[in-house]
PDB file of N, CA and C in Angstrom:
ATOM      1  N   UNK A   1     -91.679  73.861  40.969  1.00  0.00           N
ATOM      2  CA  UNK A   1     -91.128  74.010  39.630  1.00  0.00           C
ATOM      3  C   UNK A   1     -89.632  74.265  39.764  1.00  0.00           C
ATOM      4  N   UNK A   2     -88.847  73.832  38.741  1.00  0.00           N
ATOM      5  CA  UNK A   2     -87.573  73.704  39.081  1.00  0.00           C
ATOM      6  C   UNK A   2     -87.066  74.295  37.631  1.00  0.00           C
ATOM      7  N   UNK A   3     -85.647  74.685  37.509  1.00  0.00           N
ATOM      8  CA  UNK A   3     -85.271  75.165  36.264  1.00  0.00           C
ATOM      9  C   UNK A   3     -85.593  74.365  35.140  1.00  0.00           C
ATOM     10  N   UNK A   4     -85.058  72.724  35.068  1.00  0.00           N
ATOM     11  CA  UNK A   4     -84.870  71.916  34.047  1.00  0.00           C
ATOM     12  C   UNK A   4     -86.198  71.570  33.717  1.00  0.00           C
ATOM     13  N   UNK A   5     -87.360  71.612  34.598  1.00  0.00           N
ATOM     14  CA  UNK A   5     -88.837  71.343  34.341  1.00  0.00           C
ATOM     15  C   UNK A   5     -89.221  72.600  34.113  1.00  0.00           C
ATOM     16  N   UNK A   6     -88.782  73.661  33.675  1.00  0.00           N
ATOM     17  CA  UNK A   6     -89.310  74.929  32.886  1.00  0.00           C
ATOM     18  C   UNK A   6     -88.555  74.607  31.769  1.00  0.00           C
ATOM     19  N   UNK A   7     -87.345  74.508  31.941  1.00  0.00           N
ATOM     20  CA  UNK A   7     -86.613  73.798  30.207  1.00  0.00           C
ATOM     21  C   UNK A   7     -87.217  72.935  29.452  1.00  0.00           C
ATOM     22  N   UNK A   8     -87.685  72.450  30.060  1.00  0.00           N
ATOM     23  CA  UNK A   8     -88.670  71.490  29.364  1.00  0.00           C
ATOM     24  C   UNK A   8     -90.008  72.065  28.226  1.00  0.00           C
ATOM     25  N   UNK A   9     -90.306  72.971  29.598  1.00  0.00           N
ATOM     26  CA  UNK A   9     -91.576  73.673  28.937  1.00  0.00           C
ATOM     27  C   UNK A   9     -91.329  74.214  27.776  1.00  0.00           C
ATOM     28  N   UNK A  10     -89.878  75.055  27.833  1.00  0.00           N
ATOM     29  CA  UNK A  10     -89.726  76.459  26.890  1.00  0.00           C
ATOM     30  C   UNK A  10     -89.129  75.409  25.798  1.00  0.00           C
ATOM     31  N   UNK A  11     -89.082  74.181  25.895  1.00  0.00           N
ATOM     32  CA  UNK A  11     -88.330  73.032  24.636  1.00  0.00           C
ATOM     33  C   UNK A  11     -89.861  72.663  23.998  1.00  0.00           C
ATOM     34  N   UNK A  12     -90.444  72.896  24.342  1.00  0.00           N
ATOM     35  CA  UNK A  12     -92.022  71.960  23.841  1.00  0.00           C
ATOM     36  C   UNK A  12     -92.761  72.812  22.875  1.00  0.00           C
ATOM     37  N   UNK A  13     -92.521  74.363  23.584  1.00  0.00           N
ATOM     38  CA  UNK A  13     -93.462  75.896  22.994  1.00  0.00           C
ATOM     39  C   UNK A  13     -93.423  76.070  21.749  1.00  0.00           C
ATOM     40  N   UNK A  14     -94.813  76.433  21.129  1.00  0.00           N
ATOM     41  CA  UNK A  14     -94.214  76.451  19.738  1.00  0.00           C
ATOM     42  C   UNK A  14     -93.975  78.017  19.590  1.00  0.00           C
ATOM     43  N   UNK A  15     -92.938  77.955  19.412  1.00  0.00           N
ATOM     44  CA  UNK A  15     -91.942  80.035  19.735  1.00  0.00           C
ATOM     45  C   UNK A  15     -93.076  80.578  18.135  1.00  0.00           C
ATOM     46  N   UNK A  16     -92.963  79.825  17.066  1.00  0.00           N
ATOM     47  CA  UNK A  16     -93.482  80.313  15.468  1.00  0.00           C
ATOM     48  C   UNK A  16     -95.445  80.328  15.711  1.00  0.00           C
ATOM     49  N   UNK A  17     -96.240  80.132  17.033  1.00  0.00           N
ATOM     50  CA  UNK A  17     -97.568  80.367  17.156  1.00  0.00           C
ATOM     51  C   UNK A  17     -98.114  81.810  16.005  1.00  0.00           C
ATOM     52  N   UNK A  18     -97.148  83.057  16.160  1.00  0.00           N
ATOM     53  CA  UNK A  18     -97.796  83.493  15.824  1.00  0.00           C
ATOM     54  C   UNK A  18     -97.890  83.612  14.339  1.00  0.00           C
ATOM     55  N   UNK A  19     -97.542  82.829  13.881  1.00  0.00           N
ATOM     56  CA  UNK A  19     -97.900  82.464  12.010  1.00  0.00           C
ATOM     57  C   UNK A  19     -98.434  81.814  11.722  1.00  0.00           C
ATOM     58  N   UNK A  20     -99.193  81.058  12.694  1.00  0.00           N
ATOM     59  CA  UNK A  20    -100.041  80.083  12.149  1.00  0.00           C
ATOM     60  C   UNK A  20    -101.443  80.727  11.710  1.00  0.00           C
ATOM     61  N   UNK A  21    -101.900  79.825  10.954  1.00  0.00           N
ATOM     62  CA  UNK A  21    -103.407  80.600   9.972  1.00  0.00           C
ATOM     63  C   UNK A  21    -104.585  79.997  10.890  1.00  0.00           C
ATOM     64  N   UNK A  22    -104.146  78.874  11.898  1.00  0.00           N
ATOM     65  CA  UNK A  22    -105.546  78.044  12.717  1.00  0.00           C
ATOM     66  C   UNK A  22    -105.455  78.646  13.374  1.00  0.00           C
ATOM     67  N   UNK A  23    -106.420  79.882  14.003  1.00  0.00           N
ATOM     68  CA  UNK A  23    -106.644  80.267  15.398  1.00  0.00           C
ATOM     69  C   UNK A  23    -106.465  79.564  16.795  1.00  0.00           C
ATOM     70  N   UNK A  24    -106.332  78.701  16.375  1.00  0.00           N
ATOM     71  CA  UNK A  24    -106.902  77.126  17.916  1.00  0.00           C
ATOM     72  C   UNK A  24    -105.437  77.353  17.835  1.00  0.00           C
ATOM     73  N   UNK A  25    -104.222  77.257  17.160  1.00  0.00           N
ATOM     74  CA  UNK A  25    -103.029  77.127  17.409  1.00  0.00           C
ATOM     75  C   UNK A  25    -102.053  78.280  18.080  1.00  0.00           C
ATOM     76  N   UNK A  26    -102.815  79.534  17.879  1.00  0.00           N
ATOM     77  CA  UNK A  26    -102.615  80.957  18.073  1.00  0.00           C
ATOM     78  C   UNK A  26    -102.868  80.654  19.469  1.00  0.00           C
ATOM     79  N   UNK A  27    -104.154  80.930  19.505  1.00  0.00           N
ATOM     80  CA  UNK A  27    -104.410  80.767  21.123  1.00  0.00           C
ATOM     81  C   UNK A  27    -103.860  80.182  22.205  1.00  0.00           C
ATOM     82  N   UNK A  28    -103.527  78.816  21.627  1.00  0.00           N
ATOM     83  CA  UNK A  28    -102.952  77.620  22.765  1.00  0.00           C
ATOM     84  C   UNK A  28    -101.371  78.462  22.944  1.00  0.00           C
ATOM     85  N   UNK A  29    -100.784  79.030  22.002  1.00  0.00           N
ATOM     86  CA  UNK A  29     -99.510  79.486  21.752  1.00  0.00           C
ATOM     87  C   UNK A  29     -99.094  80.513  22.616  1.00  0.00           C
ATOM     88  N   UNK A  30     -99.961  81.739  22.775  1.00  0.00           N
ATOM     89  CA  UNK A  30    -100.438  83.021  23.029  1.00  0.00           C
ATOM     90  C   UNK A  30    -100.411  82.490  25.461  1.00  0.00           C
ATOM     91  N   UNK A  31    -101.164  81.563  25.088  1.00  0.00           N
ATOM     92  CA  UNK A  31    -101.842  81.302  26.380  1.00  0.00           C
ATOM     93  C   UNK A  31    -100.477  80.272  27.464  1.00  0.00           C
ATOM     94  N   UNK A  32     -99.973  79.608  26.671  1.00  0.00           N
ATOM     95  CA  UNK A  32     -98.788  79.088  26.730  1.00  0.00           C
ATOM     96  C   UNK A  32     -97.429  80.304  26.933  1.00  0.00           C
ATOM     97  N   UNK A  33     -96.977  80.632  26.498  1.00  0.00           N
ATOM     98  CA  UNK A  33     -96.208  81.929  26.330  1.00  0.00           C
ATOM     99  C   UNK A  33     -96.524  82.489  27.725  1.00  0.00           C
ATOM    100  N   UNK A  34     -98.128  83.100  27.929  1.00  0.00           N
ATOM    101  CA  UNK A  34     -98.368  83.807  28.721  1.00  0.00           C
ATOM    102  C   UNK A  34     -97.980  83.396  30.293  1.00  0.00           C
ATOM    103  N   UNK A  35     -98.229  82.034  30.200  1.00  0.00           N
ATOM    104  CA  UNK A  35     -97.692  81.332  31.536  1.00  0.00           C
ATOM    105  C   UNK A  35     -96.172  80.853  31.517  1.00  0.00           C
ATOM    106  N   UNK A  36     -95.574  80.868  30.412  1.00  0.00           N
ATOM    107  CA  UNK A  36     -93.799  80.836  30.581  1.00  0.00           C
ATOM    108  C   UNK A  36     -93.641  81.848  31.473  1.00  0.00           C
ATOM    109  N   UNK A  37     -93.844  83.428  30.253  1.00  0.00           N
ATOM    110  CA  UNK A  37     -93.078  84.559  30.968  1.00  0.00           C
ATOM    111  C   UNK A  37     -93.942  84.825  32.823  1.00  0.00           C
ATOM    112  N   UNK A  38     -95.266  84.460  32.691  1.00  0.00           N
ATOM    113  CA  UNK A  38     -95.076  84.728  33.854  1.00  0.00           C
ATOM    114  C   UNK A  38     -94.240  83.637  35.143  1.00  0.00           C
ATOM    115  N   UNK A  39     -94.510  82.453  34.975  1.00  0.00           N
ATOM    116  CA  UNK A  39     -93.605  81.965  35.334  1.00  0.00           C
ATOM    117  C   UNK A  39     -91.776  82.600  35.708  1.00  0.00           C
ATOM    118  N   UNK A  40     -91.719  82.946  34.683  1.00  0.00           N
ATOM    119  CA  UNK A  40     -90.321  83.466  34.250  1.00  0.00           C
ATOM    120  C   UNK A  40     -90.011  84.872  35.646  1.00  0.00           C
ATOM    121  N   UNK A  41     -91.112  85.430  35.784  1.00  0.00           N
ATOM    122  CA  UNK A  41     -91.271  86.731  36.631  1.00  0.00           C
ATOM    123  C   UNK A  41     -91.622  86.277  37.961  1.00  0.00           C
ATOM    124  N   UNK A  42     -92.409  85.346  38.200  1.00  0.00           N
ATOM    125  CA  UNK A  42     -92.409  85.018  39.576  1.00  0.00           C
ATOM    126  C   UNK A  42     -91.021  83.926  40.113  1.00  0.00           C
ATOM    127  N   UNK A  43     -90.371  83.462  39.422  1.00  0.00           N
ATOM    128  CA  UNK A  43     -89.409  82.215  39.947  1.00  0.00           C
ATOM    129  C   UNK A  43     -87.747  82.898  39.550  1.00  0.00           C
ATOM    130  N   UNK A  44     -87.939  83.962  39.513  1.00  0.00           N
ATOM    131  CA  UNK A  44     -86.143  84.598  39.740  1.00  0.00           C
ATOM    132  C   UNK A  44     -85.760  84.550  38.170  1.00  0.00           C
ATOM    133  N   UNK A  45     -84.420  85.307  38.520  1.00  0.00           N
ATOM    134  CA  UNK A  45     -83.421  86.041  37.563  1.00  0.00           C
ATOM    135  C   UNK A  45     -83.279  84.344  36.312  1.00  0.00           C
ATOM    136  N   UNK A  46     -83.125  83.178  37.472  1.00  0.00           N
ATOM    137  CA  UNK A  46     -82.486  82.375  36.166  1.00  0.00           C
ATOM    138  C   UNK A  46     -83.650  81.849  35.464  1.00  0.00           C
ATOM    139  N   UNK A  47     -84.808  81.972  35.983  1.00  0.00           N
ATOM    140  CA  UNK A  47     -85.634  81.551  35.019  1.00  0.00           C
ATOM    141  C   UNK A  47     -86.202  82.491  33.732  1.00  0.00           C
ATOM    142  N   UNK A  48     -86.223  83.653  34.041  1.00  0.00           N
ATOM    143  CA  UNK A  48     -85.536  84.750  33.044  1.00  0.00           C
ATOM    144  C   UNK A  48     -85.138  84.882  32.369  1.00  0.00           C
ATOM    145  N   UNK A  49     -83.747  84.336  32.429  1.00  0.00           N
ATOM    146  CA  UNK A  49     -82.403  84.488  31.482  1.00  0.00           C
ATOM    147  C   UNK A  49     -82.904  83.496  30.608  1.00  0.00           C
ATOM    148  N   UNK A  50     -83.311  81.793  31.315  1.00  0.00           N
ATOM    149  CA  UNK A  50     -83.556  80.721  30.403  1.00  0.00           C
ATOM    150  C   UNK A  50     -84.540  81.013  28.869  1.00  0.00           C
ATOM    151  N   UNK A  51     -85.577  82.095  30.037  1.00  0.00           N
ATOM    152  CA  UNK A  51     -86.440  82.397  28.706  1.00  0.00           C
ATOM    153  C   UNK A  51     -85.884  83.563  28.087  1.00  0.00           C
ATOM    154  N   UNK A  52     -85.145  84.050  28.241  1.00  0.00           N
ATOM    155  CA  UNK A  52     -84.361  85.078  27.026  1.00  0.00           C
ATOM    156  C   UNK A  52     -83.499  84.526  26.293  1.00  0.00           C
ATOM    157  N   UNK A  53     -83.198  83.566  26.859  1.00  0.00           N
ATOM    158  CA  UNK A  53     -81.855  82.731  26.027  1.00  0.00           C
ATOM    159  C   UNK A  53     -82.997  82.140  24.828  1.00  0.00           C
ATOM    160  N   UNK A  54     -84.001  81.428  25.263  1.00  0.00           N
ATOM    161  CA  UNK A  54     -84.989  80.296  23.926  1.00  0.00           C
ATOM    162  C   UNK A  54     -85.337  81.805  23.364  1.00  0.00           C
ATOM    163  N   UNK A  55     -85.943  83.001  23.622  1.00  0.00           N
ATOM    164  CA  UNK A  55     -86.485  84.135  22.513  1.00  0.00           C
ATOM    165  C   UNK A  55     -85.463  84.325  21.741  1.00  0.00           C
ATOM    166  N   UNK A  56     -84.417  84.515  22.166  1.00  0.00           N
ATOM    167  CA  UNK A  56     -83.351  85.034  21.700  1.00  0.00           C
ATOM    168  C   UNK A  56     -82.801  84.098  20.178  1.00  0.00           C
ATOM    169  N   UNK A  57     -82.447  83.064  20.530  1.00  0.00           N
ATOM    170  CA  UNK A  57     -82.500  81.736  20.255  1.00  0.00           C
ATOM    171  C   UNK A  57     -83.226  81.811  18.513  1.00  0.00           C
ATOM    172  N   UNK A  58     -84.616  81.907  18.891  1.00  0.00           N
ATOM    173  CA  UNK A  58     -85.489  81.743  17.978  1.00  0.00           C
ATOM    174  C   UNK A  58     -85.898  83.058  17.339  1.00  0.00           C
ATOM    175  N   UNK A  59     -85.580  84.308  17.474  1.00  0.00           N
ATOM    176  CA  UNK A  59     -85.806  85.234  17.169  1.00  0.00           C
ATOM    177  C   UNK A  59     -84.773  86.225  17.032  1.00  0.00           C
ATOM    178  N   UNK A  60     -83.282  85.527  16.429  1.00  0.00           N
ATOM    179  CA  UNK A  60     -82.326  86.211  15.850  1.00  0.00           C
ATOM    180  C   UNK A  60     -81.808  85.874  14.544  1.00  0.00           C
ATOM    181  N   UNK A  61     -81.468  87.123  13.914  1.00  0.00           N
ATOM    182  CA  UNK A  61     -81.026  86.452  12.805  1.00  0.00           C
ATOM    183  C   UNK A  61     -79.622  86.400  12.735  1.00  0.00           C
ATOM    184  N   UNK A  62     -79.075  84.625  12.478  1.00  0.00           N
ATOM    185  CA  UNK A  62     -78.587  83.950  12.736  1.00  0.00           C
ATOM    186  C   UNK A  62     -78.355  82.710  12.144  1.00  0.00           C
ATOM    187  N   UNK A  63     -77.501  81.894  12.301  1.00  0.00           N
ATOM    188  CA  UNK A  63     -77.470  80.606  11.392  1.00  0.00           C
ATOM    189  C   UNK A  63     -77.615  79.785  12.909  1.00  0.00           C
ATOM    190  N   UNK A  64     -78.407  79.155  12.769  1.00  0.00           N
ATOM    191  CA  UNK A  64     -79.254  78.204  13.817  1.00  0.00           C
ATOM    192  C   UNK A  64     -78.074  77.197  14.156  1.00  0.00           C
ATOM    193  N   UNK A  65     -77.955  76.700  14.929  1.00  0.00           N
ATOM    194  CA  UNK A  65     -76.536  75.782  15.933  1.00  0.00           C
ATOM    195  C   UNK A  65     -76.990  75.389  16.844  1.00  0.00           C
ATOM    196  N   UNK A  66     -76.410  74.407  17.544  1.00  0.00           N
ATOM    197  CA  UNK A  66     -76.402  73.609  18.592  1.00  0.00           C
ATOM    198  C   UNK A  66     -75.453  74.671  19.436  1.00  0.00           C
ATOM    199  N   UNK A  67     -74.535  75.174  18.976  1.00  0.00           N
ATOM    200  CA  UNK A  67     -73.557  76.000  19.762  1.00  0.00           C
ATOM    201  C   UNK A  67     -74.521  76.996  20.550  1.00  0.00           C
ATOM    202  N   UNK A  68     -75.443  77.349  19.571  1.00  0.00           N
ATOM    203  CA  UNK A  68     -76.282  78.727  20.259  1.00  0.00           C
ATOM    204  C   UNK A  68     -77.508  78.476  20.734  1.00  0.00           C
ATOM    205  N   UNK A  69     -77.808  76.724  20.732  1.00  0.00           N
ATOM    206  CA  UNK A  69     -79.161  76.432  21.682  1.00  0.00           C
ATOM    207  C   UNK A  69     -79.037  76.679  22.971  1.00  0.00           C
ATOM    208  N   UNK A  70     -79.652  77.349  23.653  1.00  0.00           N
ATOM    209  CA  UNK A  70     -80.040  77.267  25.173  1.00  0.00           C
ATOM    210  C   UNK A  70     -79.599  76.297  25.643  1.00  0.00           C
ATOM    211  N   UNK A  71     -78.421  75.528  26.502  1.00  0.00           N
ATOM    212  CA  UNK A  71     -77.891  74.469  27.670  1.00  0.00           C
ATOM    213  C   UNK A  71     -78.586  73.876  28.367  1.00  0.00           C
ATOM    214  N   UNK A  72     -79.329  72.712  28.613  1.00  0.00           N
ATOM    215  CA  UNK A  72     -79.851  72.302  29.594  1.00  0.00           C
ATOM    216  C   UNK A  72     -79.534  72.594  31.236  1.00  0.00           C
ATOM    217  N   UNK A  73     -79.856  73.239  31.586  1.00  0.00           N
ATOM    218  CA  UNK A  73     -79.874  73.346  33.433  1.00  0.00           C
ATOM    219  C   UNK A  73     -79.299  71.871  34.049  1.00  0.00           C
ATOM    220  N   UNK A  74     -78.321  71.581  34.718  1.00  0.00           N
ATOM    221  CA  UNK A  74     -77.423  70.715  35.332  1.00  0.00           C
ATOM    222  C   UNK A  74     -78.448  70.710  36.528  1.00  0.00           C
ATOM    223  N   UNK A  75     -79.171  71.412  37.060  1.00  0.00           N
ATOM    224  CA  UNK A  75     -79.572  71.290  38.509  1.00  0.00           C
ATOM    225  C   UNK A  75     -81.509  70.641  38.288  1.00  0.00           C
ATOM    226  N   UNK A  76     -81.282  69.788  39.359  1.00  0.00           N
ATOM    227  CA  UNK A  76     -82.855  68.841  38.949  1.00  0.00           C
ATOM    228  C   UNK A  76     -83.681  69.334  40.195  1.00  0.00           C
TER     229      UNK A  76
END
Protein backbone atom coordinates (compact mmCIF):
# COMPACT_ATOMS: atom_id res chain seq x y z
CA UNK A 1 0.00 0.00 0.00
CA UNK A 2 1.34 3.22 -0.93
CA UNK A 3 0.18 6.85 0.00
CA UNK A 4 -1.69 7.79 -3.35
CA UNK A 5 -3.50 4.20 -3.23
CA UNK A 6 -4.79 5.15 0.33
CA UNK A 7 -5.77 8.61 -1.35
CA UNK A 8 -7.67 6.93 -3.31
CA UNK A 9 -9.41 5.07 -0.68
CA UNK A 10 -10.06 8.14 1.67
CA UNK A 11 -11.46 9.90 -2.03
CA UNK A 12 -14.10 7.03 -2.49
CA UNK A 13 -15.34 6.91 1.60
CA UNK A 14 -18.49 8.04 2.15
CA UNK A 15 -17.13 10.55 5.28
CA UNK A 16 -21.56 11.50 5.65
CA UNK A 17 -22.21 7.20 6.47
CA UNK A 18 -23.29 8.22 9.54
CA UNK A 19 -26.67 9.92 8.39
CA UNK A 20 -27.78 7.65 6.42
CA UNK A 21 -31.34 6.03 7.42
CA UNK A 22 -30.23 2.39 5.38
CA UNK A 23 -28.37 0.46 7.86
CA UNK A 24 -26.52 -1.58 4.91
CA UNK A 25 -24.97 1.94 4.23
CA UNK A 26 -23.98 2.59 7.95
CA UNK A 27 -22.30 -0.52 8.19
CA UNK A 28 -20.31 -0.67 4.91
CA UNK A 29 -19.31 3.06 6.12
CA UNK A 30 -18.50 2.21 9.81
CA UNK A 31 -16.45 -0.98 8.49
CA UNK A 32 -14.70 1.04 5.80
CA UNK A 33 -13.56 3.89 8.14
CA UNK A 34 -12.52 1.16 10.45
CA UNK A 35 -9.90 -0.14 8.01
CA UNK A 36 -8.75 3.55 6.82
CA UNK A 37 -7.84 4.58 10.38
CA UNK A 38 -6.38 1.44 11.00
CA UNK A 39 -4.51 1.45 8.09
CA UNK A 40 -3.68 5.02 8.96
CA UNK A 41 -1.94 3.55 12.43
CA UNK A 42 -0.10 0.79 11.05
CA UNK A 43 1.60 2.65 7.80
CA UNK A 44 3.23 5.90 9.57
CA UNK A 45 2.84 9.55 10.44
CA UNK A 46 1.93 10.45 6.62
CA UNK A 47 -0.72 8.25 6.30
CA UNK A 48 -2.18 9.88 9.35
CA UNK A 49 -1.93 13.28 8.50
CA UNK A 50 -3.65 12.24 4.95
CA UNK A 51 -6.49 10.96 7.02
CA UNK A 52 -6.72 14.02 9.24
CA UNK A 53 -6.42 16.25 6.46
CA UNK A 54 -9.96 14.29 4.52
CA UNK A 55 -11.73 14.40 8.50
CA UNK A 56 -10.77 17.60 8.81
CA UNK A 57 -11.75 18.51 5.36
CA UNK A 58 -15.23 17.17 5.79
CA UNK A 59 -15.89 17.90 9.25
CA UNK A 60 -15.19 21.67 9.56
CA UNK A 61 -17.11 24.37 9.46
CA UNK A 62 -16.06 26.04 6.58
CA UNK A 63 -16.82 27.12 3.04
CA UNK A 64 -15.79 23.97 1.08
CA UNK A 65 -12.72 24.76 -1.69
CA UNK A 66 -10.49 23.14 -3.75
CA UNK A 67 -7.90 25.33 -1.83
CA UNK A 68 -8.72 23.24 1.34
CA UNK A 69 -9.10 19.70 -0.37
CA UNK A 70 -6.52 17.31 0.74
CA UNK A 71 -3.43 17.36 -2.29
CA UNK A 72 -2.91 14.36 -4.01
CA UNK A 73 0.43 12.54 -2.83
CA UNK A 74 3.17 13.19 -5.76
CA UNK A 75 4.82 9.84 -4.70
CA UNK A 76 3.38 6.45 -6.53
Amino acid sequence: MNLTNYYDMLLKHDWYYTYSDDHRVYIRGRDTETILMTMAGEHGKEFQELYNAFHYYYFTERIWSEETFPKRPTNA
